[in-house]
PDB file of N, CA and C in Angstrom:
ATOM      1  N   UNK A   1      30.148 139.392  28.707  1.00  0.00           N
ATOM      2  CA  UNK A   1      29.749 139.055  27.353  1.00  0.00           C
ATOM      3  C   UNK A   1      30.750 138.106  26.697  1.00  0.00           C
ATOM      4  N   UNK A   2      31.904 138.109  27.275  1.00  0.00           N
ATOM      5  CA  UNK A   2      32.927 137.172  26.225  1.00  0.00           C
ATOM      6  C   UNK A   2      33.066 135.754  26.912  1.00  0.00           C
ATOM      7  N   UNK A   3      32.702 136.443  28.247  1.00  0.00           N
ATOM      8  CA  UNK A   3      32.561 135.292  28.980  1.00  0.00           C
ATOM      9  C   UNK A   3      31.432 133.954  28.626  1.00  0.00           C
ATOM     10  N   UNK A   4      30.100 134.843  27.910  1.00  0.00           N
ATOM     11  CA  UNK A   4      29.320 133.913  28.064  1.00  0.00           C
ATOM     12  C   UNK A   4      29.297 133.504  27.024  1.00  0.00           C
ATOM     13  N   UNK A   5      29.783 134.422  25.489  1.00  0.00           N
ATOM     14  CA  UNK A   5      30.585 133.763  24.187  1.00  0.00           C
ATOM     15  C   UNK A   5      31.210 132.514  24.124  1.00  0.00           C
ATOM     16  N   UNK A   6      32.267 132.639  24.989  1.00  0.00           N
ATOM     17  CA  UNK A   6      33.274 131.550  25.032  1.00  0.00           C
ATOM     18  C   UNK A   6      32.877 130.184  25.745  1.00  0.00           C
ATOM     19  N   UNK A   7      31.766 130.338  26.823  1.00  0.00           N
ATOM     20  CA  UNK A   7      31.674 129.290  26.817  1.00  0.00           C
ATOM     21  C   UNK A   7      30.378 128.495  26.269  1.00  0.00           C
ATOM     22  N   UNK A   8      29.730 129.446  25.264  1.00  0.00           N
ATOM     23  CA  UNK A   8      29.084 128.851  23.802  1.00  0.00           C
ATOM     24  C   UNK A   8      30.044 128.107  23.142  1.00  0.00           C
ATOM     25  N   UNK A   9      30.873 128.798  22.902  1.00  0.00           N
ATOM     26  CA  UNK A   9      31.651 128.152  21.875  1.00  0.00           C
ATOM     27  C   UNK A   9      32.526 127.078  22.226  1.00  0.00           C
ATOM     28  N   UNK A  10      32.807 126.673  23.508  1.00  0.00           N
ATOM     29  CA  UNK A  10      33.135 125.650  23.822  1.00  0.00           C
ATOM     30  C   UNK A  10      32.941 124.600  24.501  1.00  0.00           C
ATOM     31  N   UNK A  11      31.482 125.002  24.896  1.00  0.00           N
ATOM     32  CA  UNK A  11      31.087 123.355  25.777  1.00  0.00           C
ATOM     33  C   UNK A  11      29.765 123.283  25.073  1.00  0.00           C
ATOM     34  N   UNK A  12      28.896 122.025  25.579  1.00  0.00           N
ATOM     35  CA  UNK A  12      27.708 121.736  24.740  1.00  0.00           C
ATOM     36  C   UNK A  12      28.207 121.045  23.324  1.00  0.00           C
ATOM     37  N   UNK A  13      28.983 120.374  22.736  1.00  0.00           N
ATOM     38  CA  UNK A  13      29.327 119.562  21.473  1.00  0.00           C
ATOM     39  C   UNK A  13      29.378 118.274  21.526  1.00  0.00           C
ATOM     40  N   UNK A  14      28.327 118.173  21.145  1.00  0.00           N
ATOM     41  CA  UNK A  14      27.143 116.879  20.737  1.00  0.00           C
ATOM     42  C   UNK A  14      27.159 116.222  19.286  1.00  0.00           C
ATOM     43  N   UNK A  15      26.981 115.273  19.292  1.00  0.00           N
ATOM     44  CA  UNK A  15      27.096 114.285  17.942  1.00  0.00           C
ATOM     45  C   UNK A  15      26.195 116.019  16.990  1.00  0.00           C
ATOM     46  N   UNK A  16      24.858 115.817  17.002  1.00  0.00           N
ATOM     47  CA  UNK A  16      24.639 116.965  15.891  1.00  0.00           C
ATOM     48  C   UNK A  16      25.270 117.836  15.754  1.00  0.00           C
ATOM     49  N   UNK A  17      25.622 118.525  16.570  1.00  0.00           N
ATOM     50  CA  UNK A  17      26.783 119.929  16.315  1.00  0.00           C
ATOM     51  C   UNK A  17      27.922 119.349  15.553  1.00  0.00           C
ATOM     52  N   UNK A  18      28.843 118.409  15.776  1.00  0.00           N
ATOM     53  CA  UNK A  18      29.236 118.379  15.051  1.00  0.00           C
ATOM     54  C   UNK A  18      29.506 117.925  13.881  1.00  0.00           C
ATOM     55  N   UNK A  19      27.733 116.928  13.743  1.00  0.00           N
ATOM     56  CA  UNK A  19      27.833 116.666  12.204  1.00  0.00           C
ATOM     57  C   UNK A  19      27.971 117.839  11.259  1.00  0.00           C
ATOM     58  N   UNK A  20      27.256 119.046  11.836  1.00  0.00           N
ATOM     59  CA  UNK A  20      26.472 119.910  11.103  1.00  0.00           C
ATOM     60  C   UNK A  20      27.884 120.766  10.964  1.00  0.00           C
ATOM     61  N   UNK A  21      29.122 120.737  11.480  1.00  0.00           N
ATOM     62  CA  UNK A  21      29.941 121.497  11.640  1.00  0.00           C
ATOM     63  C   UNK A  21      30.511 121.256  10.333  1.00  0.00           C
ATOM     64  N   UNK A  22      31.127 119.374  10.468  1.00  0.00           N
ATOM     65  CA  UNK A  22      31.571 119.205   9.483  1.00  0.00           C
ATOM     66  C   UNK A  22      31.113 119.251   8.053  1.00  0.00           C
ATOM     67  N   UNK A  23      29.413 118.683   7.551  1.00  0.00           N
ATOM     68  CA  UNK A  23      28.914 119.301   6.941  1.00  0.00           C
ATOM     69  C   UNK A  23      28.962 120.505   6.404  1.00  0.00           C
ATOM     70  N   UNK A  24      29.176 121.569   7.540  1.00  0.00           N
ATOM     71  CA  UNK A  24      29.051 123.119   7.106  1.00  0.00           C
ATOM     72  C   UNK A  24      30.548 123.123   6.421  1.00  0.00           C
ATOM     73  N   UNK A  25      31.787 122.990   6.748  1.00  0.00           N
ATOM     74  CA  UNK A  25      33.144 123.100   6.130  1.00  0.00           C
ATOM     75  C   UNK A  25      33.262 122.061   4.664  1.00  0.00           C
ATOM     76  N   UNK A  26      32.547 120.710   4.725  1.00  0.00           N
ATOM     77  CA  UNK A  26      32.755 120.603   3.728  1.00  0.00           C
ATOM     78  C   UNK A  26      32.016 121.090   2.589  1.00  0.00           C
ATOM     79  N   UNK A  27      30.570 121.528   2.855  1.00  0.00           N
ATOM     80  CA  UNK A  27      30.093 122.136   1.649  1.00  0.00           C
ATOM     81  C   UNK A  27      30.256 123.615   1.765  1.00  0.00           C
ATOM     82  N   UNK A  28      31.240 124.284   2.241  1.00  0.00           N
ATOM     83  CA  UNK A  28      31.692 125.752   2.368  1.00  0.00           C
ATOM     84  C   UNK A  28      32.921 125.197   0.862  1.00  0.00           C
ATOM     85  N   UNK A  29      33.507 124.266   1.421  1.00  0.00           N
ATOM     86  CA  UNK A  29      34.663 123.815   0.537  1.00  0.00           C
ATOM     87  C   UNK A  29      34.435 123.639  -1.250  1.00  0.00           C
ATOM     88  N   UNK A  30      33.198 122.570  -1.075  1.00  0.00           N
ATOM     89  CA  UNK A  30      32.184 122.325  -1.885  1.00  0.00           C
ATOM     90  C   UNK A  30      32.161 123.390  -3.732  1.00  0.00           C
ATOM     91  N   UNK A  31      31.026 124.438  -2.508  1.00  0.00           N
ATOM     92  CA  UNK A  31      30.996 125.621  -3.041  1.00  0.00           C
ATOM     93  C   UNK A  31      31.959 126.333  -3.438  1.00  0.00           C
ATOM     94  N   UNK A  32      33.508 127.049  -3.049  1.00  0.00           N
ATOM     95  CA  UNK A  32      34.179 127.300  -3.220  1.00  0.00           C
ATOM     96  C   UNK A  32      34.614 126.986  -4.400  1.00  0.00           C
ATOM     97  N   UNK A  33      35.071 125.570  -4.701  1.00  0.00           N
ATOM     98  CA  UNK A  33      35.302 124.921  -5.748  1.00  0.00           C
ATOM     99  C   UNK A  33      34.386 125.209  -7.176  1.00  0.00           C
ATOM    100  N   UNK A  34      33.051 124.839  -6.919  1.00  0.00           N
ATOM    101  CA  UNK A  34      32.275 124.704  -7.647  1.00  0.00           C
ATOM    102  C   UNK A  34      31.698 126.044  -8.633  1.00  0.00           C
ATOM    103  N   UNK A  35      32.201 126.835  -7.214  1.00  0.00           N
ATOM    104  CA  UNK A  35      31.392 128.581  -7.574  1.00  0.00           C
ATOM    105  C   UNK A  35      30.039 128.661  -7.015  1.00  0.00           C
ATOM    106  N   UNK A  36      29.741 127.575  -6.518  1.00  0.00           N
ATOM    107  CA  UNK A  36      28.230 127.794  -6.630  1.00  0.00           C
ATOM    108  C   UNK A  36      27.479 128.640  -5.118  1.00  0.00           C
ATOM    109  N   UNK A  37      26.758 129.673  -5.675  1.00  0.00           N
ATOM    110  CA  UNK A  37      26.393 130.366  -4.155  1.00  0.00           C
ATOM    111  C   UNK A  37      25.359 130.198  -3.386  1.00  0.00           C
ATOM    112  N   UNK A  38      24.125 129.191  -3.937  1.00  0.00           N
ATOM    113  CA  UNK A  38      23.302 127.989  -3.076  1.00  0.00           C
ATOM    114  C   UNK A  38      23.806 126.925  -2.691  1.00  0.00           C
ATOM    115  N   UNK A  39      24.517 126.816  -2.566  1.00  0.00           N
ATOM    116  CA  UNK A  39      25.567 125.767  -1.834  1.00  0.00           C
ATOM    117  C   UNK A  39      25.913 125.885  -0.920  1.00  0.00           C
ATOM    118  N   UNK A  40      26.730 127.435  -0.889  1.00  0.00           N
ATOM    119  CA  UNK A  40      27.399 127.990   0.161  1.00  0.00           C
ATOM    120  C   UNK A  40      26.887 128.757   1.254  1.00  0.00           C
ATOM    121  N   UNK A  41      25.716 129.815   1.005  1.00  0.00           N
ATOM    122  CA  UNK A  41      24.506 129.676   1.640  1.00  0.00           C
ATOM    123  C   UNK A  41      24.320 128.806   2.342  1.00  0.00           C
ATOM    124  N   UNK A  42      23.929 127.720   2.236  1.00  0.00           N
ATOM    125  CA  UNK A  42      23.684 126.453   3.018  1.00  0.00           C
ATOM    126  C   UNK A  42      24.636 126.437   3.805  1.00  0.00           C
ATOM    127  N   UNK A  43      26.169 126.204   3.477  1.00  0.00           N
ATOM    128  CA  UNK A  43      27.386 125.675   3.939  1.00  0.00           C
ATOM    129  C   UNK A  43      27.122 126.917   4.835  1.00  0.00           C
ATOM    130  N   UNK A  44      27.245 128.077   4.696  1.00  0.00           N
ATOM    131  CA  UNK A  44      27.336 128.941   6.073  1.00  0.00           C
ATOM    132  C   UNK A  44      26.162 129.300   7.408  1.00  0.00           C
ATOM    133  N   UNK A  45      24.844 128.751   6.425  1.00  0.00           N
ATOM    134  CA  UNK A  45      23.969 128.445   7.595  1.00  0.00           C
ATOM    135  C   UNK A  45      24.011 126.738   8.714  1.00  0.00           C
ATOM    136  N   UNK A  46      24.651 125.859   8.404  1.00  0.00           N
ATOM    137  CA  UNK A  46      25.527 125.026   8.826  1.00  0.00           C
ATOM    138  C   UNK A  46      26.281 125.337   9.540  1.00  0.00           C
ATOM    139  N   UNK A  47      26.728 125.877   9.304  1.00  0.00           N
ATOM    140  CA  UNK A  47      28.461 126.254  10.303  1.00  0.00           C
ATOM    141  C   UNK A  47      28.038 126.857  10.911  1.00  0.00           C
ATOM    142  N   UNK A  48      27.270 127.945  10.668  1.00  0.00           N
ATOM    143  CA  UNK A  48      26.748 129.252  11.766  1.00  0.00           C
ATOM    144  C   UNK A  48      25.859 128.486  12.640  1.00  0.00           C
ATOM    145  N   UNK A  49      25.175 127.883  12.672  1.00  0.00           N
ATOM    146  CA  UNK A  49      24.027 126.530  13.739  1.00  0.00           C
ATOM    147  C   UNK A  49      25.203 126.188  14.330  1.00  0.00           C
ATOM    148  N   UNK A  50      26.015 125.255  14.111  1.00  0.00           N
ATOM    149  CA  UNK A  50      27.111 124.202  14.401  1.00  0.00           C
ATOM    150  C   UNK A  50      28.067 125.504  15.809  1.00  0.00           C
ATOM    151  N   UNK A  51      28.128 126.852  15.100  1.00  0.00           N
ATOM    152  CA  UNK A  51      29.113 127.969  16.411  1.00  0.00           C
ATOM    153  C   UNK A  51      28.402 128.282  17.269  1.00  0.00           C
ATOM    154  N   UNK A  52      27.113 128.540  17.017  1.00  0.00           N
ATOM    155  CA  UNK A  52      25.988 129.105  17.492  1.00  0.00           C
ATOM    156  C   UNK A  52      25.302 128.019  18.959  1.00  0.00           C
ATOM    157  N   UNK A  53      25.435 126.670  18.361  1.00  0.00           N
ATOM    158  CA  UNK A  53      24.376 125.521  19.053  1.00  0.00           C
ATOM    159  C   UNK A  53      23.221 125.886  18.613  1.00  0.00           C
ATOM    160  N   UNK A  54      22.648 126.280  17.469  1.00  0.00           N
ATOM    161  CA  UNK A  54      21.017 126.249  17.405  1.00  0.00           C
ATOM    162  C   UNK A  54      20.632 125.570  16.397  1.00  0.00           C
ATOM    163  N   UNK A  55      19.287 125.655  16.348  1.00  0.00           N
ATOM    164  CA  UNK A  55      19.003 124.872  15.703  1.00  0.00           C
ATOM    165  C   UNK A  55      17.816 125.568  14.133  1.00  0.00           C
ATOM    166  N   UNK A  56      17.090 125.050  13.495  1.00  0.00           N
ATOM    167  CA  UNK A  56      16.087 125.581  12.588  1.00  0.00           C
ATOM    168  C   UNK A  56      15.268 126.573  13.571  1.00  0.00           C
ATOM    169  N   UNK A  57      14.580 125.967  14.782  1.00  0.00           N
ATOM    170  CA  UNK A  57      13.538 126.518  15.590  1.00  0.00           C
ATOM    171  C   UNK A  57      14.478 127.442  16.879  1.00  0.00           C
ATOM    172  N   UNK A  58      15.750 127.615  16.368  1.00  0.00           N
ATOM    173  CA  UNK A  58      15.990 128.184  17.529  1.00  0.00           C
ATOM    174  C   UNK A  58      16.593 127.221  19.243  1.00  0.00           C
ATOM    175  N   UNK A  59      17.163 127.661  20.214  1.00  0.00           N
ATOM    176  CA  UNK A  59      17.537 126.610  20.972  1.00  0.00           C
ATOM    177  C   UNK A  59      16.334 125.879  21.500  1.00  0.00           C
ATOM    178  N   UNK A  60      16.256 124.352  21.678  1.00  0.00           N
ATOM    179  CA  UNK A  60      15.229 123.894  22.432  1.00  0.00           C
ATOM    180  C   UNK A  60      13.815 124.184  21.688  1.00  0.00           C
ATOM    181  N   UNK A  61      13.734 125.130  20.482  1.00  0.00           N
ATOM    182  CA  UNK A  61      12.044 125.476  20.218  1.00  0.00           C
ATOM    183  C   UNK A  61      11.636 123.929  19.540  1.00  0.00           C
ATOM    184  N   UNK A  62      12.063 122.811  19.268  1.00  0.00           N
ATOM    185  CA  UNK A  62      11.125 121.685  18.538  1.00  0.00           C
ATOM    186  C   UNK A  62      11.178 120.401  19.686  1.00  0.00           C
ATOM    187  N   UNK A  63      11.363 121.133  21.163  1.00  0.00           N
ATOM    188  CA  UNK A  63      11.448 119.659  21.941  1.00  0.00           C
ATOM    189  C   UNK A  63      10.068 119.727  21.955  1.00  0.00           C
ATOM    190  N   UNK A  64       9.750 118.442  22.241  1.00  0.00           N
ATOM    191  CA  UNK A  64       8.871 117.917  22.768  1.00  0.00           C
ATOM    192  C   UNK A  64       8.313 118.194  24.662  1.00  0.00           C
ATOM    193  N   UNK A  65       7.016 118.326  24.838  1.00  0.00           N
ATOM    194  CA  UNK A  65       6.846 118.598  26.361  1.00  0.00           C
ATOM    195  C   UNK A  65       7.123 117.228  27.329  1.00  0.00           C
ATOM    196  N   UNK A  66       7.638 117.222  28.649  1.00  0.00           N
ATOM    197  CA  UNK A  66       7.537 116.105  28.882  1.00  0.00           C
ATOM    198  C   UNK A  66       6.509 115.224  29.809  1.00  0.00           C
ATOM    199  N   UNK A  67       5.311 116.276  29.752  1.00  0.00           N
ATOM    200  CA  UNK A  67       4.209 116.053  30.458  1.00  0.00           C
ATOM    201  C   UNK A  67       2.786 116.357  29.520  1.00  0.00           C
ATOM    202  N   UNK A  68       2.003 115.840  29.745  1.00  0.00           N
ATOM    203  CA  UNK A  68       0.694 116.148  28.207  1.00  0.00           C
ATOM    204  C   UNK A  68      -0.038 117.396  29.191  1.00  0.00           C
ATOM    205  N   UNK A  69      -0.375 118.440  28.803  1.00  0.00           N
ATOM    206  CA  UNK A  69      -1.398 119.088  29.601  1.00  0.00           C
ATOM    207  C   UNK A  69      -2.789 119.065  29.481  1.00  0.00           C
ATOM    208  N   UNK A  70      -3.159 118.188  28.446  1.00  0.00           N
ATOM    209  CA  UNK A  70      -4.646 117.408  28.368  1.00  0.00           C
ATOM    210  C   UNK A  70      -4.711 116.102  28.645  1.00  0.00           C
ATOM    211  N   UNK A  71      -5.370 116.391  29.831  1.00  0.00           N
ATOM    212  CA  UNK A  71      -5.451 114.997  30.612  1.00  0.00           C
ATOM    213  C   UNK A  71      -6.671 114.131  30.072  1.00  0.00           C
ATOM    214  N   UNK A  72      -6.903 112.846  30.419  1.00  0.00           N
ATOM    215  CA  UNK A  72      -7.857 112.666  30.251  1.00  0.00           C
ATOM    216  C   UNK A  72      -8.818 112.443  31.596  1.00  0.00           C
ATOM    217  N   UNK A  73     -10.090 112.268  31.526  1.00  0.00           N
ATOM    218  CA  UNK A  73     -10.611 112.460  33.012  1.00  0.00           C
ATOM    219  C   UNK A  73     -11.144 110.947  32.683  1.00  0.00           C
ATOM    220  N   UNK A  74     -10.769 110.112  33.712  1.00  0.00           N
ATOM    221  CA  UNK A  74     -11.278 108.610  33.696  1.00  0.00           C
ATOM    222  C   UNK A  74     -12.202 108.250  34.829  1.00  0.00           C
ATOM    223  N   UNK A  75     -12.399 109.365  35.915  1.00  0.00           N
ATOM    224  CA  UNK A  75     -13.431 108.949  36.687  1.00  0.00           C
ATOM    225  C   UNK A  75     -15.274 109.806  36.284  1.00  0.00           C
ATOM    226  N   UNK A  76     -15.266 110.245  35.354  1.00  0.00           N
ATOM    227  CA  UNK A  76     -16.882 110.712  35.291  1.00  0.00           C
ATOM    228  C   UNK A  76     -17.437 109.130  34.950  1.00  0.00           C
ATOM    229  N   UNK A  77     -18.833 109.208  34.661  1.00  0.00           N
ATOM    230  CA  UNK A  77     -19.248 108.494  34.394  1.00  0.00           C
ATOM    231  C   UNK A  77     -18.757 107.958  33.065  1.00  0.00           C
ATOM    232  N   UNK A  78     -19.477 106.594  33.128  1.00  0.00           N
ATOM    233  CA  UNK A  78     -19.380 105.637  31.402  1.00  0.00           C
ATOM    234  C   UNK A  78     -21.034 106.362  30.880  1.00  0.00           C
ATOM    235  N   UNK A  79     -20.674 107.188  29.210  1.00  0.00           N
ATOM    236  CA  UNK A  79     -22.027 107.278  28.802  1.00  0.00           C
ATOM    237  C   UNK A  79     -22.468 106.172  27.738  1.00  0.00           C
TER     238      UNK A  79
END
């Protein structure tokens, strides 16, 4: 288990991860300052994506397929 923790947390860091990282620290910072706790909310669902690698849909749930499974059929007849 720590095993497979750790290497979440350290490989896989990709331009988005760590926009969303820095994003997440500066509006953690943000908030702090401000007081404000819809801010920070945000700022910790940010950061938590950014430790995590996920995303809104979860890992991988908004790719795209890379094959169509409705084909079209081009040999019946022309009606």
């Amino acid at each position: 288990m720590i095993k497979t923790l750790r290497l979440q947390l350290l490989t896989g860091w990709h331009l988005a991860r760590w926009i969303r990282l820095v994003l997440g620290i500066a509006l953690l910072v943000q908030a702090i300052a401000t007081g404000d706790v819809l801010v920070g909310a945000f700022a910790i669902l940010l950061f938590g994506q950014a430790v995590t690698n996920t995303g809104c849909c979860g890992p991988a749930g908004c790719s795209v397929p890379m094959t169509s499974q409705h084909t079209k059929d081009t040999t019946g007849p022309i009606k």
